[in-house]
Structure formats: C-alpha cells, structure tokens
Protein backbone atom coordinates (compact mmCIF):
# COMPACT_ATOMS: atom_id res chain seq x y z
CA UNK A 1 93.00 97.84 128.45
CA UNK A 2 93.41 100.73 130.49
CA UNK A 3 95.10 104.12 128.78
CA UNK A 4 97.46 106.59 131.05
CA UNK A 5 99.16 109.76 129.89
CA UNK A 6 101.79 111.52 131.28
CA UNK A 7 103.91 114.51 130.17
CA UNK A 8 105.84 114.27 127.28
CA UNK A 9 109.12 113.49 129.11
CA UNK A 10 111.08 111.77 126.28
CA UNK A 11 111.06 111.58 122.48
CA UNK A 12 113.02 109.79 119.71
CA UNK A 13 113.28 109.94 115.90
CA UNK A 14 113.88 107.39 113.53
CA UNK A 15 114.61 107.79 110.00
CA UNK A 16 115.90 106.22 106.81
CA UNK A 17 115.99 106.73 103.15
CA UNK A 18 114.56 105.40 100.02
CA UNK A 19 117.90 104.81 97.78
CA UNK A 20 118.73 107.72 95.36
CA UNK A 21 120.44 106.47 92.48
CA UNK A 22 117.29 106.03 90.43
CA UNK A 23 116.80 109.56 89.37
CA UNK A 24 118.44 108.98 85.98
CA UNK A 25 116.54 105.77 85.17
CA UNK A 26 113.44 107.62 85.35
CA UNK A 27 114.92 110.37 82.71
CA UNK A 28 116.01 107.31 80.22
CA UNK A 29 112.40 106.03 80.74
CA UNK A 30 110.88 109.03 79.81
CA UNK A 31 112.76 109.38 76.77
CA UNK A 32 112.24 106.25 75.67
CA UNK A 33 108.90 106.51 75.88
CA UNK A 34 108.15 109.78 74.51
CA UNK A 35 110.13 108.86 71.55
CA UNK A 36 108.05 105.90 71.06
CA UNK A 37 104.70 107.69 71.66
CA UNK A 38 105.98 109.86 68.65
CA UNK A 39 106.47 106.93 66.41
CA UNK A 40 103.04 104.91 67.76
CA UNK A 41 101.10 107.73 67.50
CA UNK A 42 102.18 109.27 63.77
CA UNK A 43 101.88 105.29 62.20
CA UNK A 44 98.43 104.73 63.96
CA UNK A 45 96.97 107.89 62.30
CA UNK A 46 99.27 106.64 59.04
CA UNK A 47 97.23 103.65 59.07
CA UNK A 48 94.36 104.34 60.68
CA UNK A 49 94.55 102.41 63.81
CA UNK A 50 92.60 103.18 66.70
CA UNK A 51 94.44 100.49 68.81
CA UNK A 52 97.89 102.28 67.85
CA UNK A 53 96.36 105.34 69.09
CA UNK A 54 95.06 104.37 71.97
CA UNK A 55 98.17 102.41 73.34
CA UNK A 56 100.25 105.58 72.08
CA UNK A 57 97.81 107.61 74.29
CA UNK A 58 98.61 104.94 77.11
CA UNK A 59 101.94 105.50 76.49
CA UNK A 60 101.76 109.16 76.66
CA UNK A 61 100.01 109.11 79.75
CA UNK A 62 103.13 106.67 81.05
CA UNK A 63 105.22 109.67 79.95
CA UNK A 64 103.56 112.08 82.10
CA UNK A 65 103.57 109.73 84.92
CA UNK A 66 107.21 109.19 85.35
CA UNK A 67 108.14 112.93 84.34
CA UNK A 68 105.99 113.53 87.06
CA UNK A 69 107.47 110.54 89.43
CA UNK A 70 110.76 111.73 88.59
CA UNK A 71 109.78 115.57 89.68
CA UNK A 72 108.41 113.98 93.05
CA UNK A 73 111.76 111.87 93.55
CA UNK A 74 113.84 114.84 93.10
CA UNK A 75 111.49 117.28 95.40
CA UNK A 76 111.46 114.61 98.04
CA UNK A 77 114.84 114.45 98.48
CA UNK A 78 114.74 118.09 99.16
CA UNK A 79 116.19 119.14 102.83
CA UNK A 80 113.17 120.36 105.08
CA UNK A 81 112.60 123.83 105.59
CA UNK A 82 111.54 125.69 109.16
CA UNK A 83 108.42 126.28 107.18
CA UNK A 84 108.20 122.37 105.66
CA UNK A 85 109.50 120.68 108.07
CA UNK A 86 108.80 117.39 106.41
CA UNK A 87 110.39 119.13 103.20
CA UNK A 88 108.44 118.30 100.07
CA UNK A 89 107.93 114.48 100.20
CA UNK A 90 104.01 114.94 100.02
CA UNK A 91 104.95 115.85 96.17
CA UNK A 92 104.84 112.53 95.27
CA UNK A 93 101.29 111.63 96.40
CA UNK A 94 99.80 114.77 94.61
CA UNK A 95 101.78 113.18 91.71
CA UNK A 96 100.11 110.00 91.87
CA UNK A 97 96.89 111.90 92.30
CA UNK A 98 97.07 113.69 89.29
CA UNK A 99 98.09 111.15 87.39
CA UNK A 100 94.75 109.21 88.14
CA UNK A 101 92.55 111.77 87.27
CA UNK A 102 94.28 112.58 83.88
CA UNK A 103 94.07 108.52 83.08
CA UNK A 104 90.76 108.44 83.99
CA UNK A 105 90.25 111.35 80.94
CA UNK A 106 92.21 109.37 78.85
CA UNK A 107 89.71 106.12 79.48
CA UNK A 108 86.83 108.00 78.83
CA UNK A 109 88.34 109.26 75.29
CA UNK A 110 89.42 106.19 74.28
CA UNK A 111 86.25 104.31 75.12
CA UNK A 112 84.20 106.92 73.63
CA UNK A 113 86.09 106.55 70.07
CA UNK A 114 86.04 102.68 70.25
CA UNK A 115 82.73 102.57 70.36
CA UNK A 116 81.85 105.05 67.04
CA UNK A 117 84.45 102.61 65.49
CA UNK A 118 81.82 99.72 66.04
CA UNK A 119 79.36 101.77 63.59
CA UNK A 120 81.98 102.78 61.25
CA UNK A 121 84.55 99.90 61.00
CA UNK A 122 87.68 101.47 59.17
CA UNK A 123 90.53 99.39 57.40
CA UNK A 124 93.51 98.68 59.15
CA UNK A 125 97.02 97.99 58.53
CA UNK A 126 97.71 94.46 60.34
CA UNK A 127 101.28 94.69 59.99
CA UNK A 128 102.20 98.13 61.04
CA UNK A 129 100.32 97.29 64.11
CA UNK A 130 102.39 94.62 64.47
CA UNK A 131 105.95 95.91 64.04
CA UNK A 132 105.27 99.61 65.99
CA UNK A 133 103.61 97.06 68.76
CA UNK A 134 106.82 95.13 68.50
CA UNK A 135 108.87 98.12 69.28
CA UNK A 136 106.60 98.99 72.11
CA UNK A 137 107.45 95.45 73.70
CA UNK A 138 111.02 96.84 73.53
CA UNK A 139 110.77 99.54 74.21
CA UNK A 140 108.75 98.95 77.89
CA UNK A 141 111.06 96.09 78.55
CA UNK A 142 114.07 97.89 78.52
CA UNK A 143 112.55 100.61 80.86
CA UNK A 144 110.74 98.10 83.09
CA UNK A 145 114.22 96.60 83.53
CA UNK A 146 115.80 99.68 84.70
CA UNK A 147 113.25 99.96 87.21
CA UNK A 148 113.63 95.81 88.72
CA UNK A 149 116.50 96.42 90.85
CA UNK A 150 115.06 99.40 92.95
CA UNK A 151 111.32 97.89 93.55
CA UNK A 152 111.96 96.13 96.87
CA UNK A 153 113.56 99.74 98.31
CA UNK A 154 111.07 101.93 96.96
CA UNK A 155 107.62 102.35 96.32
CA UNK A 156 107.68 104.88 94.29
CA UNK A 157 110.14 103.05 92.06
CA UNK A 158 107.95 99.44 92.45
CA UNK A 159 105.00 101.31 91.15
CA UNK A 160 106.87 102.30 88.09
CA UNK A 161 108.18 98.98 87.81
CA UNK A 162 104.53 97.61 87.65
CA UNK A 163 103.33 100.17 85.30
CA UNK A 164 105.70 99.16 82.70
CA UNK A 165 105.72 95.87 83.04
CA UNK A 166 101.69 95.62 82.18
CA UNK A 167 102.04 98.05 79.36
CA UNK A 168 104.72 95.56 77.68
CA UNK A 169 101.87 93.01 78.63
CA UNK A 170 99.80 95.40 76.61
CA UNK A 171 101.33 96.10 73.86
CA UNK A 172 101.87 92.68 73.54
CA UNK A 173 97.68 92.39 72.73
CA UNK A 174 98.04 95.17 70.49
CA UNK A 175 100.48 92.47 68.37
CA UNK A 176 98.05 90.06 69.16
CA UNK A 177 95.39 92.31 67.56
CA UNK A 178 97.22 93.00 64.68
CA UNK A 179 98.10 89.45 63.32
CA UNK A 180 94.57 88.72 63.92
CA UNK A 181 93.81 91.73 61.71
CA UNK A 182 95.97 90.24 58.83
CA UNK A 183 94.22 86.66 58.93
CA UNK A 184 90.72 87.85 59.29
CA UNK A 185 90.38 91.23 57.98
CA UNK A 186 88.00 91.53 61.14
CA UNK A 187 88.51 95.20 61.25
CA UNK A 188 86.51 95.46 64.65
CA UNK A 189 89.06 93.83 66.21
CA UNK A 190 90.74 97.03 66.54
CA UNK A 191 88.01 98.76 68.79
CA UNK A 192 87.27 95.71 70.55
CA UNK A 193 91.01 95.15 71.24
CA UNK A 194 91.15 99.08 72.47
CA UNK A 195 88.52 98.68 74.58
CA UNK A 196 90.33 96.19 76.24
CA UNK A 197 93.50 98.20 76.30
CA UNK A 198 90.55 100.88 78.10
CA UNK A 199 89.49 98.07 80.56
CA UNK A 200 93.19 97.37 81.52
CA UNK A 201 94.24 100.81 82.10
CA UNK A 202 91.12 101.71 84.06
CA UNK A 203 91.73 98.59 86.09
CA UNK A 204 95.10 99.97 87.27
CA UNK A 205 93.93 103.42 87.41
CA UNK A 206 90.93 102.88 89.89
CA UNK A 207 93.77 101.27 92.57
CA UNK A 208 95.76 104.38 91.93
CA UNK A 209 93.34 107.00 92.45
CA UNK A 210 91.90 105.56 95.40
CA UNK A 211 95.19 104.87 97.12
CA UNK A 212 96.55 108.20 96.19
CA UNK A 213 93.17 109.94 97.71
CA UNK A 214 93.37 107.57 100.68
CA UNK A 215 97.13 109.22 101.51
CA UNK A 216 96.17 112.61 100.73
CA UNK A 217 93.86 111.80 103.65
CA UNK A 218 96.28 110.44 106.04
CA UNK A 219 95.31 107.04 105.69
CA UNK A 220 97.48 104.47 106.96
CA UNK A 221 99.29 103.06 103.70
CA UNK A 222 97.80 99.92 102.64
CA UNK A 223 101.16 98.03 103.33
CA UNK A 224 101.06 98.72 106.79
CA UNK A 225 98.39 96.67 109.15
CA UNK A 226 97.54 99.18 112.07
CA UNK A 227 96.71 96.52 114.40
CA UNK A 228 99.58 94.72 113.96
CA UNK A 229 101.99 97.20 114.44
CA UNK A 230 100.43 98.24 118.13
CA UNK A 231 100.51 94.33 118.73
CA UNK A 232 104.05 94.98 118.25
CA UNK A 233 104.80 97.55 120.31
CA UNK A 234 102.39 96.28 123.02
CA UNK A 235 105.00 92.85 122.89
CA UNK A 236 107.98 95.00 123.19
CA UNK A 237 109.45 94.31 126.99
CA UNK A 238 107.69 96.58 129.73
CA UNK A 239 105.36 97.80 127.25
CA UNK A 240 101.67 97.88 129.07
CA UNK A 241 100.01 99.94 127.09
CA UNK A 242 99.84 101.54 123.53
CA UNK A 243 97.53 104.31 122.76
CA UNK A 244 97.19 107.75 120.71
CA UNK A 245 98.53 105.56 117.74
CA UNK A 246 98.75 107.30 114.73
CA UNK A 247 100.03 106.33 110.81
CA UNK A 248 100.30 108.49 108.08
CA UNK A 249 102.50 108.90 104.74
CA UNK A 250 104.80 111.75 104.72
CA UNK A 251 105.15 110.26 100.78
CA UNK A 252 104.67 107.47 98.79
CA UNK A 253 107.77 105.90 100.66
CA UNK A 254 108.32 107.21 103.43
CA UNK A 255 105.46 106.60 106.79
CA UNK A 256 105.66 108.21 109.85
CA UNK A 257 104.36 107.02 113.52
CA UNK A 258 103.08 108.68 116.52
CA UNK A 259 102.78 106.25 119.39
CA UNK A 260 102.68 106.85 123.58
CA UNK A 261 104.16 104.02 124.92
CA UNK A 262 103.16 103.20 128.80
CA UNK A 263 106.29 101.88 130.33
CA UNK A 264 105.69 102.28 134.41
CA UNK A 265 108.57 100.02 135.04
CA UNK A 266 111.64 100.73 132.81
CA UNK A 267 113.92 103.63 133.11
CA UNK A 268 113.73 104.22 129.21
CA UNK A 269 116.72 105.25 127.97
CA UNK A 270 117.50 106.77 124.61
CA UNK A 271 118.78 104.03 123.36
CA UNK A 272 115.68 101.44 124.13
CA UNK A 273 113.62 103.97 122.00
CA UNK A 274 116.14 104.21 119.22
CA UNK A 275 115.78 99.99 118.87
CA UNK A 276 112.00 100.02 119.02
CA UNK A 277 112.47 102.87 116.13
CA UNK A 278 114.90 100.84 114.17
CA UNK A 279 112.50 97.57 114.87
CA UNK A 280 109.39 99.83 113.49
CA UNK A 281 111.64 100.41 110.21
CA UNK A 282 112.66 96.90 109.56
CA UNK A 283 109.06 95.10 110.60
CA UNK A 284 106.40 98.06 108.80
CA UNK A 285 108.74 100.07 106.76
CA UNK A 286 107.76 103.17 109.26
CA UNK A 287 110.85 105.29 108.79
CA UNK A 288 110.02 108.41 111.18
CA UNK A 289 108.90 106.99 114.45
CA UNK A 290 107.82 109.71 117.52
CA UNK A 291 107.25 107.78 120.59
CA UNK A 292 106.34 109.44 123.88
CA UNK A 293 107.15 107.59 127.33
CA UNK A 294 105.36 107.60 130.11
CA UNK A 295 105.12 106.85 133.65
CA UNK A 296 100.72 105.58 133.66
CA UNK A 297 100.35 107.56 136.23
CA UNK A 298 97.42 109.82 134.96
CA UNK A 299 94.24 109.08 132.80
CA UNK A 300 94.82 109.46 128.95
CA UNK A 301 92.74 112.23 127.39
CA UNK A 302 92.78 110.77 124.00
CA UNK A 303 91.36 107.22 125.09
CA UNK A 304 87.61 108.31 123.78
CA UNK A 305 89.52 108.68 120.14
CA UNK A 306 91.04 105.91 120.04
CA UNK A 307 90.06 103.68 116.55
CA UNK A 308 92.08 100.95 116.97
C-alpha cells in the first residue's frame, strides 16, 4: 500500500465524556471500607487470625485504591490548562500505577507471615472469622453495587466494580476458612487460606501493574485492536490510504487518535470528518480523534515508521 503526505490542510476533534455522577459512590465506598478494615483488622489481632489480617490488609489496600480512583476522577475532570492541555486525565494511570506497586508490598508481607505461621501454628477463633468475614461480604456487596450501573461507561469505574466484586468472592473463603477452623481445629488452615487470599490478590495485581505501565508508555489500551481500527478507516468511502496511525490513553477512559487519512477524491468537508470522529467513538471508544486530510500527492515521510 502506497503512503502520501500532504500539508496539514484540515483537522477535526472529537470528544466525549465518561459520566460524572459517580464521584460520591466512590466516597461511600471508601468509608465503608475503611470502617470495616478498622473492625477486621482490631478482631484478627483479638483473635489471632492471620487470615483476618491479611484480608483487612486487602481491604486496606482497596481503601487506598479508590481514595486514590476517586482523586483521579475528580482531577480528570479538571478543565485543561495552556500548559496541560490535556488537563490532568493522566492522574488516573499514575493512580493505577501506584496502586500496583503498593499491592505488590502488601503480597510480599502477607506471604512472608503465612509462611512463619506454618512453623508456629497459633489458635484461632473459627467464629469471629466467620461473623467479621460475614460483614465483609456486606460490606463489598453493597459497594460493588454502587459501582454496577457505571461499568459499561467507564473504565475507571468497571475496574472498581471488579475489584470489589472478587474481594466479596474473597472474603467469602475467609468464611469458608473459618467454619473449617471450628470443625477441624486445623489451625493451618489459616495460613494456607491467606496464602490463597496472597495468590488471588497477586493474580489481579500483576494485570494491573502491567496495564498501568503499558499506558504510562503510550501503549494502545488493550480494549482497542490497532489493526482493526485502520481497517476501519481504510473502509470508510474514498479512504485509500491510512498511515502515521497513532493510539494512546490520555487516561484510563479516555483514548486519543492521530490518523492521516488519504482522500485524493473527496472534497472533505468538516462535517465528513466530524462522522468518521463520532464513528471512531462509538466502534473503539476513541473519544479525541485528530485526523489530517490529504490530497496523495507527495511521498509520506513517516512510511519507514510505520508498525502497523
């Protein structure tokens, strides 16, 4: 496929927005759960129960996580500046970044502790596991409900969403563990079972940091298939070329494009590039779309950088 370039002689935006009635849900959530890492954590030291601990430690970390996804919602929806012209969307990925790395800490802790427990078996309480578990399950439920409607429109909010939804999946083991506690008096149950809880969050985590390092980078977002998107523009009518294609996140839910569109026999108006902009939002979720028009009538520079 041959690539032209030509002066930039048009340009179009397109935008949309993420919906912004979920800043209060995330300061319920983090109440909720700060209240209940409280509880968890003073009854698991009451009674001696690593797994307590270490889902209370979870918990914590949840805590941090939407404070800090609730900071990025707020900061994204900031107007741009003449010196951040994007304004501060980008907040939310170095949220999500540092959110990895202090899970990733947690792990390690958590694991490291389990494992002394295997040497030292302690007694446990079975059924204060099971009733502070119990309120766990509530308490995540209620907060991964306030977080259902939103996950289709939002990333940021899906994420959440998923996060809370596995720890009520967790704490749900950690009742599991506990009842198995009271019929067995298998007190390594408790390390093995927060171990588990150490496997599950690390599972989670690993996704999480590498996406969130993969966007600091400019990587195309995961939901997005590059090569599908310049299939789609290369289909759109008098399209007969695509090239200098780039995607990037400007946040975790908002994705910008940068495309030059070789169109040698349409008189592109303003409003042709404002429905392949629109098209770009509905198809890929691509909500800031730059597209340069032009003419074919001179070599492309960029054709030897091309990666797709």
């Amino acid at each position: 496929m041959a690539h032209d370039h030509h002066s930039h002689d048009e340009h179009s935006h397109g935008h949309s927005h993420a919906p912004t009635d979920f800043g209060w849900r995330f300061m319920v959530g983090v109440v909720l759960n700060l209240v209940f890492v409280v509880v968890e954590a003073g009854f698991g030291f009451a009674v001696n129960s690593l797994a307590l601990v270490a889902d209370a430690g979870h918990n914590l970390s949840d805590v941090l996580g939407l404070a800090l996804a609730w900071g990025a919602f707020v900061l994204s929806r900031r107007a741009p500046s003449s010196r951040r012209t994007y304004g501060m969307r980008r907040s939310s990925i170095l949220a999500a970044l540092f959110n990895a790395l202090f899970l990733l800490f947690a792990i390690g802790a958590i694991a490291w502790e389990a494992v002394q427990r295997f040497w030292r078996p302690e007694p446990v309480s079975g059924w204060t596991v099971v009733i502070v578990a119990l309120i766990g399950i509530a308490v995540n439920g209620v907060t991964t409900m306030l977080f259902a409607g939103g996950q289709k429109e939002d990333l940021n909010v899906r994420a959440a969403f998923l996060h809370m939804a596995a720890d009520t999946a967790v704490s749900a083991g950690v009742v599991l563990g506990g009842l198995l506690i009271l019929y067995t008096q298998w007190y390594w149950i408790d390390p093995v079972l927060s171990l588990a809880i150490a496997v599950i969050i690390f599972w989670g985590t690993w996704g999480l940091l590498r996406e969130s390092v993969d966007l600091s980078l400019d990587a195309v977002p995961t939901s997005i298939d590059p090569k599908k998107v310049k299939a789609f523009l290369e289909s759109w009518p008098d399209v007969t070329a695509v090239h200098d294609l780039h995607i990037w996140p400007l946040s975790t839910t908002d994705f910008a494009l940068t495309a030059h569109l070789v169109m040698p026999d349409h008189d592109c108006n303003d409003e042709e590039i404002q429905k392949i902009s629109q098209a770009l939002a509905s198809e890929f979720g691509i909500t800031h779309s730059t597209l340069q028009i032009e003419r074919g009538s001179l070599p492309c520079p960029f054709a030897s950088e091309e990666a797709l």
